[in-house]
N, C-alpha and C. Protein backbone atom coordinates (compact mmCIF):
# COMPACT_ATOMS: atom_id res chain seq x y z
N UNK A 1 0.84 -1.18 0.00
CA UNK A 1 0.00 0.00 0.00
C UNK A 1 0.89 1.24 0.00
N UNK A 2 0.77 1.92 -1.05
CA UNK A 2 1.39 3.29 -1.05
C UNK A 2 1.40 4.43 0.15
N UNK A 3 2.26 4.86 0.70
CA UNK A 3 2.82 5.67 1.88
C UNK A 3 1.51 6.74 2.45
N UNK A 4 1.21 7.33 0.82
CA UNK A 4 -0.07 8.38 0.77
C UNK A 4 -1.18 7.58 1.46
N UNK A 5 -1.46 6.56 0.52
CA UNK A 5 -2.84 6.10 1.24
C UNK A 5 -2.77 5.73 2.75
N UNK A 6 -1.90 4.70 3.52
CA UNK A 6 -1.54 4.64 4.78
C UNK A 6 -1.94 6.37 5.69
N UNK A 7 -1.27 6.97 5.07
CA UNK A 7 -1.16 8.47 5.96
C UNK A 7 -2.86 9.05 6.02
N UNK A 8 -3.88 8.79 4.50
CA UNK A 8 -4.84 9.20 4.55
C UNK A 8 -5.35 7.86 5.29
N UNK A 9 -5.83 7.21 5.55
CA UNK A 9 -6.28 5.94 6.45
C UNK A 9 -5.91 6.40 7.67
N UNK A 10 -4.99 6.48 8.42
CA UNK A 10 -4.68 6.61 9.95
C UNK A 10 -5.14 7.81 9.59
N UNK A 11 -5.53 9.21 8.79
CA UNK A 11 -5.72 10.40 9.58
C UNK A 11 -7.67 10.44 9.70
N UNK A 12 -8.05 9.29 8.66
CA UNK A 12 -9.72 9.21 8.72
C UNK A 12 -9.80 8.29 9.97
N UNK A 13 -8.95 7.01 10.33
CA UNK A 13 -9.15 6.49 11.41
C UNK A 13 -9.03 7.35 13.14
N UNK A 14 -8.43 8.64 13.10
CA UNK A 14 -8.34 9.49 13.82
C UNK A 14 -9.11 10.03 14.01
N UNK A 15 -9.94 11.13 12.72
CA UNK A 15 -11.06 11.61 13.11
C UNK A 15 -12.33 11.10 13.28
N UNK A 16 -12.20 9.29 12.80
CA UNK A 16 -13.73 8.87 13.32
C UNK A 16 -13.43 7.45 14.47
N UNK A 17 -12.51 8.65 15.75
CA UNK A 17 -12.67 7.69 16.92
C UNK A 17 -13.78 7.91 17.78
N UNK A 18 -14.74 7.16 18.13
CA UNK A 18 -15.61 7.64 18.90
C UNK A 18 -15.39 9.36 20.09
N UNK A 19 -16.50 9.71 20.04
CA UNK A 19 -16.68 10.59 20.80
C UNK A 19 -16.23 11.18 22.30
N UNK A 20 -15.94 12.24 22.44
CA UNK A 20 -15.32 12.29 23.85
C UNK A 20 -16.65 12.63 24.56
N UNK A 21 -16.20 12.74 26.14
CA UNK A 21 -17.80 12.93 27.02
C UNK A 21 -16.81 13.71 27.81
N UNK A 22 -16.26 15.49 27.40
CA UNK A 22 -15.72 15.97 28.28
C UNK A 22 -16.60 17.21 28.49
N UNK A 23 -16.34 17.13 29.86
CA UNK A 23 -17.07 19.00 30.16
C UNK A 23 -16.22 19.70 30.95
N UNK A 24 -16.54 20.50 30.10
CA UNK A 24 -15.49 21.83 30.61
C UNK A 24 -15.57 22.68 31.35
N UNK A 25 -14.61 23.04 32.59
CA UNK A 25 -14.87 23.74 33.67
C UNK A 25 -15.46 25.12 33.73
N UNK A 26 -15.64 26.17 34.54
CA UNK A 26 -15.83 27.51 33.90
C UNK A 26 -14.74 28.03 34.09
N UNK A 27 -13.91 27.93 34.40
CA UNK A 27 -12.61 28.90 34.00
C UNK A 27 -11.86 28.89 32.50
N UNK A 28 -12.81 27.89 32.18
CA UNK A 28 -12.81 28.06 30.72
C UNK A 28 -13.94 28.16 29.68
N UNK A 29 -13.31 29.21 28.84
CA UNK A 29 -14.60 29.99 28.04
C UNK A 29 -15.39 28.74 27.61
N UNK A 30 -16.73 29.27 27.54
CA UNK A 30 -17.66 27.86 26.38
C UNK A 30 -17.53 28.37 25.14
N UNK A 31 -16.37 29.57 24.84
CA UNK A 31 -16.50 29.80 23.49
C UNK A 31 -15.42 28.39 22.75
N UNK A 32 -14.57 27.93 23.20
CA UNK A 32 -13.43 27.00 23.75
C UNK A 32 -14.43 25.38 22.68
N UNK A 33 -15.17 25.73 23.39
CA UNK A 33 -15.94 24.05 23.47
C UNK A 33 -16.78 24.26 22.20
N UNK A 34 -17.33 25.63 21.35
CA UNK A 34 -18.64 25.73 20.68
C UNK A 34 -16.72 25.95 18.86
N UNK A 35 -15.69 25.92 19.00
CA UNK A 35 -15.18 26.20 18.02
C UNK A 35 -14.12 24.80 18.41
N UNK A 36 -14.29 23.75 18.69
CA UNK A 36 -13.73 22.99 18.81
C UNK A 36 -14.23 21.88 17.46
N UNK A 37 -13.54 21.11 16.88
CA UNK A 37 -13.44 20.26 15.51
C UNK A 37 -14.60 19.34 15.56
N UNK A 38 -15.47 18.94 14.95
CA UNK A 38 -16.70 17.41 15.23
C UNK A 38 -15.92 16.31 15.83
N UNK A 39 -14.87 15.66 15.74
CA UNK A 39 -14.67 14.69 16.86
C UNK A 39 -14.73 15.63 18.18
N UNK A 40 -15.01 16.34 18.84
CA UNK A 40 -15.24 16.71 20.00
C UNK A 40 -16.66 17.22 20.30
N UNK A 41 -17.87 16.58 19.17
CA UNK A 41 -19.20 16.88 19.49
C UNK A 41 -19.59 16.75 20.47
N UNK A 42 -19.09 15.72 21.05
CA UNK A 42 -20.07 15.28 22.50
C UNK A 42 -19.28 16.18 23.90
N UNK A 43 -18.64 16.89 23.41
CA UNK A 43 -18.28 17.90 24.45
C UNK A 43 -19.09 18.81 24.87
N UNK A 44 -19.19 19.77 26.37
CA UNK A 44 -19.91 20.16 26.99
C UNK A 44 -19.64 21.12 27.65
N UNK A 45 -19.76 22.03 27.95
CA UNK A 45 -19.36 23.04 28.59
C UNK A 45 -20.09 23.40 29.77
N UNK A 46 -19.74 23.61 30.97
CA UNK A 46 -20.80 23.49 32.32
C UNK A 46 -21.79 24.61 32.06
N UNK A 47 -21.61 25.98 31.96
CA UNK A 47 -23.15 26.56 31.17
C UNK A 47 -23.50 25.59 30.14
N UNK A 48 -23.35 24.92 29.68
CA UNK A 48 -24.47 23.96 28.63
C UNK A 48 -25.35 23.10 29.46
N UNK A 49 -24.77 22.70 30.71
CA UNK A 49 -25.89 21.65 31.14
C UNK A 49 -25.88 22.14 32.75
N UNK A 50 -26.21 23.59 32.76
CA UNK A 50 -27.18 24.43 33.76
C UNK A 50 -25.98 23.96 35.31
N UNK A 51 -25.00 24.31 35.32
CA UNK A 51 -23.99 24.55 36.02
C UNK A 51 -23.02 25.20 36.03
N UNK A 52 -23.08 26.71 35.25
CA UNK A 52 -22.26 27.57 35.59
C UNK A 52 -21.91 28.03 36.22
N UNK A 53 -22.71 28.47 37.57
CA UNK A 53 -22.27 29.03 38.76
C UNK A 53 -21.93 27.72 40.01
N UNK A 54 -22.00 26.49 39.35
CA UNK A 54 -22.05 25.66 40.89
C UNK A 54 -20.57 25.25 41.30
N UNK A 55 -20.82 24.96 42.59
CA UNK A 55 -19.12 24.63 43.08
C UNK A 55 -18.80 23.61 42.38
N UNK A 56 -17.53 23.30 42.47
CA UNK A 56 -16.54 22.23 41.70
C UNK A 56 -17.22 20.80 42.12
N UNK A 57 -17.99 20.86 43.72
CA UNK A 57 -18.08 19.45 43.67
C UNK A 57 -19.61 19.06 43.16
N UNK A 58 -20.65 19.85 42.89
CA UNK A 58 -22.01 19.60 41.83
C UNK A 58 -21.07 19.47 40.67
N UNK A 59 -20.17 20.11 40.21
CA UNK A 59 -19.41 19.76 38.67
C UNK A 59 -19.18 18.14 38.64
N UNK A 60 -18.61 18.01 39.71
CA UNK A 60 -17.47 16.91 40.02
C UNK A 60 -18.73 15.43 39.87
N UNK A 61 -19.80 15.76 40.80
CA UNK A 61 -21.30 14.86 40.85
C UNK A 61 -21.63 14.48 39.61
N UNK A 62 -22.00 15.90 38.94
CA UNK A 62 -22.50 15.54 37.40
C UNK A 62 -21.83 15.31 36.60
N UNK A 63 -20.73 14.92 36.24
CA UNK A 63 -19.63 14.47 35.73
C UNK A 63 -19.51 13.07 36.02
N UNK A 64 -19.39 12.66 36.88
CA UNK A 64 -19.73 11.44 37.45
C UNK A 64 -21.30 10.90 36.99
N UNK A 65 -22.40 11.36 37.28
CA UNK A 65 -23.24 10.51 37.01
C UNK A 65 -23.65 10.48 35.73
N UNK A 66 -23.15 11.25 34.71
CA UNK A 66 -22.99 11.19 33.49
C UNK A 66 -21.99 10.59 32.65
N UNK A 67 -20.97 10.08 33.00
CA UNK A 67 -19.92 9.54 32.25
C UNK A 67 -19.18 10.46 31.40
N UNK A 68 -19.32 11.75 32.17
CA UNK A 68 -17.83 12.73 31.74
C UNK A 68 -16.22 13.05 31.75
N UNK A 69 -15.59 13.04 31.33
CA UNK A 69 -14.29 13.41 32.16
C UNK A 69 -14.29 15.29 32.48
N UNK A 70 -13.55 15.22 33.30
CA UNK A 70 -13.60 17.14 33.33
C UNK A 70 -11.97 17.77 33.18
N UNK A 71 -12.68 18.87 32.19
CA UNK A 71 -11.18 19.66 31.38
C UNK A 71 -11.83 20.62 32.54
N UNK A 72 -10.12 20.64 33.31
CA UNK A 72 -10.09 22.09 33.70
C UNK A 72 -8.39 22.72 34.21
N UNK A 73 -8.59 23.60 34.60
CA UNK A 73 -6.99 24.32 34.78
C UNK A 73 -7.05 24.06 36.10
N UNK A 74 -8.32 23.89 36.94
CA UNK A 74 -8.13 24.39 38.42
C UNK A 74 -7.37 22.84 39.12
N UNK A 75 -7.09 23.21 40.58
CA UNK A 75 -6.03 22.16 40.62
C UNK A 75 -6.77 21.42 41.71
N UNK A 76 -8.20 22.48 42.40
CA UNK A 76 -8.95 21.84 42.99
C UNK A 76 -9.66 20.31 42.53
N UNK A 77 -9.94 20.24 41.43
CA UNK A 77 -10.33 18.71 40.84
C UNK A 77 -9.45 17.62 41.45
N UNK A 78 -8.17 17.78 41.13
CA UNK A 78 -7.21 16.71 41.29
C UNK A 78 -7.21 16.34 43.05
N UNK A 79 -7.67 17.57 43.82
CA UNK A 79 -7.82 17.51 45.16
C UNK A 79 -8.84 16.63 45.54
N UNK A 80 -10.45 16.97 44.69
CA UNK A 80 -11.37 16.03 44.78
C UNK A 80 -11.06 15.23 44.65
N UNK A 81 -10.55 14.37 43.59
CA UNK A 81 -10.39 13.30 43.03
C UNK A 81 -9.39 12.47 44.38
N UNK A 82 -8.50 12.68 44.44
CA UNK A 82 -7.54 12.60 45.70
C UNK A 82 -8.42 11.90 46.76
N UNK A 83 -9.35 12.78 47.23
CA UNK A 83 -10.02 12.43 48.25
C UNK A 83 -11.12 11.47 47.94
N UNK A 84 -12.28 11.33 46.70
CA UNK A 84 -13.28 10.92 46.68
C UNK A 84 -13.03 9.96 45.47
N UNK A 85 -11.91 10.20 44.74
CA UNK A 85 -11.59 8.99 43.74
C UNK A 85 -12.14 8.78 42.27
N UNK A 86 -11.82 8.25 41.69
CA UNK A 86 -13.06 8.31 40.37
C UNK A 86 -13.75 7.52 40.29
N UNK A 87 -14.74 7.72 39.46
CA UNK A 87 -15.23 8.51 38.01
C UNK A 87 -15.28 9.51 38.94
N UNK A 88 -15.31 11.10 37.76
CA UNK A 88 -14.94 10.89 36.61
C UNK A 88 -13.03 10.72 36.63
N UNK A 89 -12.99 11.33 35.61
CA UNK A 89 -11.86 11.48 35.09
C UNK A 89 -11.53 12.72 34.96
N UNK A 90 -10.08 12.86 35.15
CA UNK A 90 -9.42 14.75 34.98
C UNK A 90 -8.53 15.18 33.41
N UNK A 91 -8.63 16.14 33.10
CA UNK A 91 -7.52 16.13 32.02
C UNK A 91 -7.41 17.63 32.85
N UNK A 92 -5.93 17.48 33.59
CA UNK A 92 -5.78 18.71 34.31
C UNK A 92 -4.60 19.95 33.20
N UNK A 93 -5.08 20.90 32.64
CA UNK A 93 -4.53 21.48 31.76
C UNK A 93 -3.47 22.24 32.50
N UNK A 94 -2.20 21.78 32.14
CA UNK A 94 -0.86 22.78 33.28
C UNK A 94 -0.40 23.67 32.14
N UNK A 95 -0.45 23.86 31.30
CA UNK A 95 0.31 24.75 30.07
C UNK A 95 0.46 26.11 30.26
N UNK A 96 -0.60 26.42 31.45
CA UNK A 96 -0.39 28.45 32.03
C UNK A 96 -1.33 28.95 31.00
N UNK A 97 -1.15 30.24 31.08
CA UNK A 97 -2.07 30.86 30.52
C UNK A 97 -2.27 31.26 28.68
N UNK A 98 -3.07 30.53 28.05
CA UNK A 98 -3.40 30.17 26.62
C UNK A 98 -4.42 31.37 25.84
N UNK A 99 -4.38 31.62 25.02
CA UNK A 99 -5.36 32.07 24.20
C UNK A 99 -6.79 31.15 24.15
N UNK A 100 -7.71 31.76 23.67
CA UNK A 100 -8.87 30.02 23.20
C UNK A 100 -8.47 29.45 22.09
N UNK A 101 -7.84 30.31 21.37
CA UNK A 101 -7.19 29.47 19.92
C UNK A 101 -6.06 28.78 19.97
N UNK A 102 -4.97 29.02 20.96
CA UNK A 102 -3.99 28.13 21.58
C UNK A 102 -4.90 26.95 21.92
N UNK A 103 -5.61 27.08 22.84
CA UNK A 103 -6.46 25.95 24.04
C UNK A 103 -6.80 25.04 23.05
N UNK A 104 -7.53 25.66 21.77
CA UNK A 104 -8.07 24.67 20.62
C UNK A 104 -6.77 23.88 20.28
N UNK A 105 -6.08 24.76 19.09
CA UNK A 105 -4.83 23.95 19.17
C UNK A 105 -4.00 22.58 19.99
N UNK A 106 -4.20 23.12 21.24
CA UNK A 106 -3.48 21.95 22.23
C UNK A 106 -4.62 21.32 22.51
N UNK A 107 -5.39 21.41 22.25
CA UNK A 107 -6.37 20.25 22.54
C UNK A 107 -6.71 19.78 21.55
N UNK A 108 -6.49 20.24 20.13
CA UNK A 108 -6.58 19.15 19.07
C UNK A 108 -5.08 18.73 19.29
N UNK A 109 -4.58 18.58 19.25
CA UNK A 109 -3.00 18.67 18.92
C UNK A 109 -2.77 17.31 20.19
N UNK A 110 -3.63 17.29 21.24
CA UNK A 110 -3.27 16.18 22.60
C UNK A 110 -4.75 15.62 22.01
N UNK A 111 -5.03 15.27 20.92
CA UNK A 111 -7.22 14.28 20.74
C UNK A 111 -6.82 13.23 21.06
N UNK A 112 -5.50 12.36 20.75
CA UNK A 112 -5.23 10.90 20.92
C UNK A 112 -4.53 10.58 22.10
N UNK A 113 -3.92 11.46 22.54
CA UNK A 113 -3.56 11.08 24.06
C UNK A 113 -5.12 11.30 24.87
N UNK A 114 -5.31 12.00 24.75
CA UNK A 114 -6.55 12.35 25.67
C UNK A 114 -7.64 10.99 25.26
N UNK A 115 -8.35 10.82 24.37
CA UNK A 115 -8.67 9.38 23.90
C UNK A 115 -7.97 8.61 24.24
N UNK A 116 -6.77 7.85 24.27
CA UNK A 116 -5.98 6.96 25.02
C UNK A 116 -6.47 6.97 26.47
N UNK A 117 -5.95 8.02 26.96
CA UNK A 117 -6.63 7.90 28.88
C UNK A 117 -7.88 7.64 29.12
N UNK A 118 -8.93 8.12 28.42
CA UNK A 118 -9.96 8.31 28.42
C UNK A 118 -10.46 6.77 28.66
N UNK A 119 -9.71 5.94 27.40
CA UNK A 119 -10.24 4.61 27.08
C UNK A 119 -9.49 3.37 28.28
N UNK A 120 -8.06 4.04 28.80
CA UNK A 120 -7.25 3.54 29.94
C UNK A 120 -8.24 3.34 31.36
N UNK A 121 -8.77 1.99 31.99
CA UNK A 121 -9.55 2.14 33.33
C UNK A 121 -8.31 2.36 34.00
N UNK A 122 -7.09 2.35 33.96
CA UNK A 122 -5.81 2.44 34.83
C UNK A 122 -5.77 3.41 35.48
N UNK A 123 -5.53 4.67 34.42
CA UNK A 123 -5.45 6.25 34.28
C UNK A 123 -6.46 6.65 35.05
N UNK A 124 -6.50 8.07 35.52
CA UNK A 124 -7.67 8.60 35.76
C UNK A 124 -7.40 10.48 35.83
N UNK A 125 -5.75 10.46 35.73
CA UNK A 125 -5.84 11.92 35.61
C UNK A 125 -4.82 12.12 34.69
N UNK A 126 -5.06 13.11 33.37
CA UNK A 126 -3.90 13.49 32.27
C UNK A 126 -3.47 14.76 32.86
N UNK A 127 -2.10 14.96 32.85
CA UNK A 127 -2.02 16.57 33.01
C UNK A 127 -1.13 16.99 31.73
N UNK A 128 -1.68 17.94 30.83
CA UNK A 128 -1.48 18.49 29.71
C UNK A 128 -0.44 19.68 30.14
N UNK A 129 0.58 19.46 29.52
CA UNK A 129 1.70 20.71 29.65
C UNK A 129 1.72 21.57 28.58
């Protein structure tokens, strides 16, 4: 099989890996989540499902009883998690302070690591540099 076709095959097998189930904290914009690529349809942004103002641990609940993982910068998650364990899952973003078009970037740029953990029962927290 010619080099080309291989390269187009793994990049269609990439974009049609099943769906992520992440929601995103509010310290990060939902503009973040609404300009993000179709493999990240099933993403969520906590104003999307009527938790914008709630503390980290209603985030942390509904995340859990939904089968979410949670994108966030704050470092409080990893504290929850610490203490109360998973589900869900963390993708704790350490990279400092990003643009939303950076944030897109590194978060397309990390889709298969983040899918990897996601699909890992081992794992339970990524931290993105």
């Amino acid at each position: 099989m010619p080099a080309l076709h291989l390269q187009q095959k793994r990049k269609n097998e990439f974009w049609n890996m099943p769906d992520m189930r992440l929601l995103f904290d509010q310290n990060i914009s939902f503009r973040v989540v609404r300009r993000l690529p179709a493999c990240f349809a099933a993403c969520r942004h906590v104003s999307d499902v009527g938790l914008h103002d709630c503390n980290d641990d209603k985030i942390w609940q509904f995340a859990r009883q939904n089968d979410f993982t949670v994108v966030t910068f704050d470092a409080d998650f990893f504290k929850i998690y610490s203490i109360k364990g998973a589900p869900p899952k963390i993708v704790w973003l350490r990279a400092g302070s990003l643009t939303n078009a950076e944030l897109i970037d590194l978060l397309v740029l990390k889709y298969s690591d983040i899918s990897v953990f996601i699909g890992d029962p081992a794992q339970n927290c990524l931290e993105i540099f």
